[in-house]
Protein backbone atom coordinates (compact mmCIF):
# COMPACT_ATOMS: atom_id res chain seq x y z
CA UNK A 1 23.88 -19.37 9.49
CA UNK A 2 23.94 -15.68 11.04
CA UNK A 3 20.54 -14.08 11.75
CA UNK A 4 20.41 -10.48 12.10
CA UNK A 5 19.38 -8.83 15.40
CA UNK A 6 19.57 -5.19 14.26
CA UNK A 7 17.48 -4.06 11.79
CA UNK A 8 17.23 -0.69 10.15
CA UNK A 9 13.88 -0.48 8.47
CA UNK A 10 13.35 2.21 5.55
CA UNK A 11 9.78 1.07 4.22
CA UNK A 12 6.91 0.58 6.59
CA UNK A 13 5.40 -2.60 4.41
CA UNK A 14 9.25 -4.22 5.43
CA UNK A 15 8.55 -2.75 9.39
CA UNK A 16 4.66 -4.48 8.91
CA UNK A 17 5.91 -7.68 7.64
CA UNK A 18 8.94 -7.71 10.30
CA UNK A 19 5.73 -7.19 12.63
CA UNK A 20 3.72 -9.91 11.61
CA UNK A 21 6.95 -12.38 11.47
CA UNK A 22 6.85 -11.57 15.33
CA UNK A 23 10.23 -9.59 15.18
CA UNK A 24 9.55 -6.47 15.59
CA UNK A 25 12.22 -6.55 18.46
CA UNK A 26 15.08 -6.65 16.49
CA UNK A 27 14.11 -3.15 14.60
CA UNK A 28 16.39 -0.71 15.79
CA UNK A 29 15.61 1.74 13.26
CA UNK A 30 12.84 2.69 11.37
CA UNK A 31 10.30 5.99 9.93
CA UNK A 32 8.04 7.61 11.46
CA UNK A 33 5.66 6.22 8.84
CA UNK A 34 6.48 2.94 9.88
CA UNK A 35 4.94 3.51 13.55
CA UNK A 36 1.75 4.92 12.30
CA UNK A 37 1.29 1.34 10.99
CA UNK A 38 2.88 -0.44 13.44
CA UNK A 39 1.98 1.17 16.71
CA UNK A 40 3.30 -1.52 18.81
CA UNK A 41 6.55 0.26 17.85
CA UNK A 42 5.80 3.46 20.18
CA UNK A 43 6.64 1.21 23.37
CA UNK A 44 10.06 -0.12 21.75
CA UNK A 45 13.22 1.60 22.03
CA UNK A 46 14.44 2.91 18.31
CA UNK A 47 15.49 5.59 16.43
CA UNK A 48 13.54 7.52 13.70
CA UNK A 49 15.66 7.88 10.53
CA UNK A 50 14.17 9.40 7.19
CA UNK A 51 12.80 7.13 4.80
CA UNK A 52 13.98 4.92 1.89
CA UNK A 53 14.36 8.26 -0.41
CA UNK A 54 15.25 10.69 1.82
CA UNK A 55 17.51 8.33 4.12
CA UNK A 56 20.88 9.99 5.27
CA UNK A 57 23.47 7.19 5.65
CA UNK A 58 24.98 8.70 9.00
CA UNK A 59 21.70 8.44 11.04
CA UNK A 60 21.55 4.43 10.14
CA UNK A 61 24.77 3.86 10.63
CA UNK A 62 24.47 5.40 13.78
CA UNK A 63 21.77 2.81 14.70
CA UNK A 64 24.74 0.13 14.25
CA UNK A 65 22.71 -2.02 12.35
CA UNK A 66 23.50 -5.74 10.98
CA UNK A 67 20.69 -5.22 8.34
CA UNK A 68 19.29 -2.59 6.26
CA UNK A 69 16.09 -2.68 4.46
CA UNK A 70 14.40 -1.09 1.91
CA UNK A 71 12.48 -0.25 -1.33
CA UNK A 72 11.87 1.32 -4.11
CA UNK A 73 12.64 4.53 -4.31
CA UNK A 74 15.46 4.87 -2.72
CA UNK A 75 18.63 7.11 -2.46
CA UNK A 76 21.68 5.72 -4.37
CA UNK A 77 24.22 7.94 -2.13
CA UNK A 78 23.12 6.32 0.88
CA UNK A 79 23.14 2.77 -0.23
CA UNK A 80 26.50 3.10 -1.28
CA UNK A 81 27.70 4.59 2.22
CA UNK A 82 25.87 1.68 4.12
CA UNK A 83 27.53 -0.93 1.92
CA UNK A 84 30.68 0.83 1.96
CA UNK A 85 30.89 0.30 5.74
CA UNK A 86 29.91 -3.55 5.01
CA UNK A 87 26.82 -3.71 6.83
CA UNK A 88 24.39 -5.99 4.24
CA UNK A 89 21.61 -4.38 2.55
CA UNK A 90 18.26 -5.56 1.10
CA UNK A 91 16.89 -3.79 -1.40
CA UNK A 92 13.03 -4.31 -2.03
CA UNK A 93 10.89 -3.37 -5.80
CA UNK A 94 7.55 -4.84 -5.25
CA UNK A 95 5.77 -4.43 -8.78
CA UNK A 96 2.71 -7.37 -8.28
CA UNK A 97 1.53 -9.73 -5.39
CA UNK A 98 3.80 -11.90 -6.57
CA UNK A 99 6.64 -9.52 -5.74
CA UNK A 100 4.97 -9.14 -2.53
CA UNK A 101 4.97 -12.46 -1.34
CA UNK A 102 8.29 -13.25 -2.56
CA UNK A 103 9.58 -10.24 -0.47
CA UNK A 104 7.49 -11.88 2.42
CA UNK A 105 9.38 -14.86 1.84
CA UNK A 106 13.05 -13.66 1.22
CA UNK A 107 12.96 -11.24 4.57
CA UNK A 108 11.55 -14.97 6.50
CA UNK A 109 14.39 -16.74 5.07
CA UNK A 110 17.27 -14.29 5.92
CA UNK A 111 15.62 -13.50 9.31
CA UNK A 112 15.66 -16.92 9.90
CA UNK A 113 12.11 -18.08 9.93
CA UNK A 114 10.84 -19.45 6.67
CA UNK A 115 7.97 -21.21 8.17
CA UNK A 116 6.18 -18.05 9.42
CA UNK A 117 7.10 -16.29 6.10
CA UNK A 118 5.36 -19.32 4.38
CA UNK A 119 2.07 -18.95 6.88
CA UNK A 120 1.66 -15.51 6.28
CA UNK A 121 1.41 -15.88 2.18
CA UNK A 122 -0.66 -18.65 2.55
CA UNK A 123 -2.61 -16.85 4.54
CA UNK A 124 -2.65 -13.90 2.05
CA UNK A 125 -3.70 -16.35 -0.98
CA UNK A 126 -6.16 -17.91 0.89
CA UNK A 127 -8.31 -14.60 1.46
CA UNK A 128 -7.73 -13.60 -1.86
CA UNK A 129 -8.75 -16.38 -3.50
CA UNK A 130 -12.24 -16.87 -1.14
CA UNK A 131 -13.10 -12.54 -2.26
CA UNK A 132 -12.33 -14.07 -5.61
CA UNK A 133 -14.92 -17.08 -5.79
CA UNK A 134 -17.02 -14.47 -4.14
CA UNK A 135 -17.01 -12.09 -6.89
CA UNK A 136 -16.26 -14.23 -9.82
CA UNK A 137 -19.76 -14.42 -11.12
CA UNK A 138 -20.47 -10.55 -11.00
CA UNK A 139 -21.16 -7.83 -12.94
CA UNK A 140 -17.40 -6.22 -13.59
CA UNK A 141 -17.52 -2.25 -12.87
CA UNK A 142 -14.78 -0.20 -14.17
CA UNK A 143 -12.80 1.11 -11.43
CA UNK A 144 -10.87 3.84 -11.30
CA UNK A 145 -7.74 4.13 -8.46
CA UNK A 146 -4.90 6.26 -8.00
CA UNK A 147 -2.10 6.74 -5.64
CA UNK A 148 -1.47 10.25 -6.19
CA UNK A 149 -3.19 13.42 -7.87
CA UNK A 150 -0.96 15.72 -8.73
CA UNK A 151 -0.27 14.43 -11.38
CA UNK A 152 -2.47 11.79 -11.55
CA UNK A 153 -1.09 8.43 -11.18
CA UNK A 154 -2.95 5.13 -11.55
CA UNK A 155 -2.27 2.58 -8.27
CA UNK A 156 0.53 -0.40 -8.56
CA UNK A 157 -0.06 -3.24 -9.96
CA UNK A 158 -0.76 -5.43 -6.81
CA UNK A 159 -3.90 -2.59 -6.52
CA UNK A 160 -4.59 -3.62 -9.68
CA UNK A 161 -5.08 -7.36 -8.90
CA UNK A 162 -6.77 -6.91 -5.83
CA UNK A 163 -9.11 -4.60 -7.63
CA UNK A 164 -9.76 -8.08 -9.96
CA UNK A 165 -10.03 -9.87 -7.28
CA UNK A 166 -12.87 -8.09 -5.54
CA UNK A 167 -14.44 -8.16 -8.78
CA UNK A 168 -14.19 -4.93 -10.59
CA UNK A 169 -12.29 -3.75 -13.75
CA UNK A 170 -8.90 -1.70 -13.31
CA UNK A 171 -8.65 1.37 -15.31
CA UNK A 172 -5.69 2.52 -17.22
CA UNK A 173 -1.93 0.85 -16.67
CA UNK A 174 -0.34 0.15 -13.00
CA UNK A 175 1.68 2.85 -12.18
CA UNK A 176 1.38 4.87 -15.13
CA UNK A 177 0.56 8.65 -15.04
CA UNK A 178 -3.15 9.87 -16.64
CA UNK A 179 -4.93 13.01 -16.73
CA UNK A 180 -8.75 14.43 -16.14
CA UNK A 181 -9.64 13.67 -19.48
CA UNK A 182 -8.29 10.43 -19.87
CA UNK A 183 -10.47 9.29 -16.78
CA UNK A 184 -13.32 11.06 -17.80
CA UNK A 185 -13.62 9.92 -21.11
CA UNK A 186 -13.76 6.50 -19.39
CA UNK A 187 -16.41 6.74 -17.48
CA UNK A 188 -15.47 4.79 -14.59
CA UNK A 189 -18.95 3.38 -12.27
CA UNK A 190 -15.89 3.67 -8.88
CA UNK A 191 -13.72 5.70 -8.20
CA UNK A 192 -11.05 5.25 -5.36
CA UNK A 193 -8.35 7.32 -4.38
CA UNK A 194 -5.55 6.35 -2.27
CA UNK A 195 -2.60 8.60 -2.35
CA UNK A 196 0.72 8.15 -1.24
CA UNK A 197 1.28 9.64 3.03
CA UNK A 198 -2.30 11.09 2.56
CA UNK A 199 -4.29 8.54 5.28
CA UNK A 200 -7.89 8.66 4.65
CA UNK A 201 -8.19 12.91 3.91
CA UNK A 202 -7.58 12.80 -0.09
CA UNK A 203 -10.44 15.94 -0.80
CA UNK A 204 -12.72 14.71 -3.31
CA UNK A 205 -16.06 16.32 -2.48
CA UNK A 206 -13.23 19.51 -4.30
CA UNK A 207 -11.69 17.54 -6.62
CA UNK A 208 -14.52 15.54 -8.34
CA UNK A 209 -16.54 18.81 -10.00
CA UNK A 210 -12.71 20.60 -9.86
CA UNK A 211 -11.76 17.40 -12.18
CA UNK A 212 -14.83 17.78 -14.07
CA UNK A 213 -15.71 14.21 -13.13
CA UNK A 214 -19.30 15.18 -11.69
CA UNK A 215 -20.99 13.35 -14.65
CA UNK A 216 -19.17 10.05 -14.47
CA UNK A 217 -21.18 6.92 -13.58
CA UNK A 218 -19.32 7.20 -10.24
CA UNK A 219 -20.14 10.07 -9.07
CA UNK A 220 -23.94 10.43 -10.52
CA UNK A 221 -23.94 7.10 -8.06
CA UNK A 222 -22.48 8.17 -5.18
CA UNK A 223 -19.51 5.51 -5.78
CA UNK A 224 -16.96 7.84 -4.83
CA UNK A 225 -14.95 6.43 -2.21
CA UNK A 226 -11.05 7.07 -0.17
CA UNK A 227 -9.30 4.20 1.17
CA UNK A 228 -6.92 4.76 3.89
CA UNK A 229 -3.16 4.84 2.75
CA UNK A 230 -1.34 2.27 4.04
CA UNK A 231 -4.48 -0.52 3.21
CA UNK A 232 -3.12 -0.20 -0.68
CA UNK A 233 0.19 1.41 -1.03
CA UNK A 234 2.08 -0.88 1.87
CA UNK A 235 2.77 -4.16 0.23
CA UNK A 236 2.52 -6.60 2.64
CA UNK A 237 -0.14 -8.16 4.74
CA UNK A 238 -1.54 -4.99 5.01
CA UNK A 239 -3.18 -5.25 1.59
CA UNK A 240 -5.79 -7.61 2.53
CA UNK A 241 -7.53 -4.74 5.06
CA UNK A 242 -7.32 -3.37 1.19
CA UNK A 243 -8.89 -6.18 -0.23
CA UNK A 244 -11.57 -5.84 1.78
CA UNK A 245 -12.02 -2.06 1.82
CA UNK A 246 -11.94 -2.81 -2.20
CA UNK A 247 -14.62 -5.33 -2.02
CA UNK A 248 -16.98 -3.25 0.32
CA UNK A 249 -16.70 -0.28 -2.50
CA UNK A 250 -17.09 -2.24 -5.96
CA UNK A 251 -19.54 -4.89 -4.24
CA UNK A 252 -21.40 -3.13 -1.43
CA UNK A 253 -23.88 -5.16 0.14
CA UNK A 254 -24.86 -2.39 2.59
CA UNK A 255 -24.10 0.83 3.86
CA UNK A 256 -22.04 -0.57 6.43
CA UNK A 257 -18.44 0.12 5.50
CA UNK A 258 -15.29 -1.47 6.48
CA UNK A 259 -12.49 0.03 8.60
CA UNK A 260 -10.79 2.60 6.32
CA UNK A 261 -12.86 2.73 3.65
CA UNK A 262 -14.61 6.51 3.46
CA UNK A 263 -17.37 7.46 0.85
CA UNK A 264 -18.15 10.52 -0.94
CA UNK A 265 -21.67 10.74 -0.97
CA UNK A 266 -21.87 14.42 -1.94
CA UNK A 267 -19.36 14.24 -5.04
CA UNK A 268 -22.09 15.95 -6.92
CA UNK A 269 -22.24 19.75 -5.84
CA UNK A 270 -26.48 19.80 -5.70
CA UNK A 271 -28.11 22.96 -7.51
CA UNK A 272 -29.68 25.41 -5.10
């Protein structure tokens, strides 16, 4: 069976899971977004090409890959030039963890390594599952997430399930846009934003009274919280630094907060 040594990757959770399969030498190719979460990548020789919905076919095929891998979105046009000149393509639509680990497991098995494909799910389950017993006989808080804010759209569903796990009540419908009313009309006790290419620098000490979202439970608490980027919206192993950033902000047990997890303590402009 043929194993591909050059791979073009469009997605960083496909460059992170490449990564963590220990073959990150065979990416020739890859975003710029892609070595912000794997930084191993800046002492590797590759080419930056645009991403999986802005990718411009002549840039990877210039790369002379055997493999090219993406997700969801991603540019019709250019799939149809890569395939036209017969190099294989993998196209990637993680919805729920499931998704996610099956993607784990399909890039394993065409890469050649099954076994470490298998090890890193089980490894995923196995966290998730001990935040879970943690949790499972707590109070539930309605949590509000999103992935972007303009307009407002509620996180994917693998937040969704994290958000379960770590013991806390997801508002609203995976993926689906929502507006300021919607959310404040719920009442959420958190309220977590994680949007898309924004890091850990979403504003909300603006957009909290600007959403007129100063009298929800969340912020009258001071449960106001950003979680870095990639911990939630890269679906791979990456979501269990989520999991935990998750559990830190529905469940604190302290003020001590994980590694990407940032809290809005002033959400509530004060009166002078």
């Amino acid at each position: 069976m043929y194993t591909p040594n050059r791979i073009v990757s469009l997605q960083p959770s496909v460059t992170v899971t490449l990564d963590r399969l220990d073959l990150l030498d065979r990416v020739v190719a890859c975003t710029k977004w892609c070595v912000d979460v794997c930084p191993a990548l800046r002492g590797t020789p590759h080419t930056i090409v645009a991403d999986s919905w802005t990718a411009r076919s002549s840039e990877i095929l210039a790369a002379r890959p055997d493999l090219v891998i993406a997700s969801v979105p991603y540019q019709l046009e250019a799939v149809a030039e890569i395939m036209k000149a017969g190099i294989p393509f993998l196209g990637l639509a993680p919805h729920t963890l499931y998704d996610v680990y099956s993607d784990i497991a399909r890039i394993a098995g065409i890469m050649g390594v099954p076994e470490r494909g298998e090890k890193l799910i089980l490894g995923m389950r196995s966290e998730i599952e001990l935040v879970r017993q943690r949790t499972i006989n707590f109070s539930r808080p309605l949590v509000y997430c999103e992935e972007w804010g303009k307009p407002l759209i509620h996180s994917q569903g693998w937040v969704a399930e994290l958000i379960e796990a770590a013991g806390g009540t997801f508002l609203g419908t995976p993926g689906a846009t929502t507006d300021e009313d919607a959310v404040r009309e719920a009442d959420p006790e958190v309220i977590i934003a994680a949007w898309c290419g924004a890091g850990d620098r979403v504003p909300l000490e603006k957009i909290i009274p600007a959403r007129g979202w100063a009298e929800t439970r969340a912020a009258r608490d001071g449960r106001v919280y950003c979680i870095n980027d990639e911990y939630l919206n890269t679906p791979s192993v990456t979501l269990l630094d989520g999991l935990r950033a998750l559990a830190a902000a529905i469940h604190p047990i302290d003020d001590a907060l994980p590694m990407g997890l940032r809290r809005i303590r002033a959400a509530v402009p004060t009166g002078g």
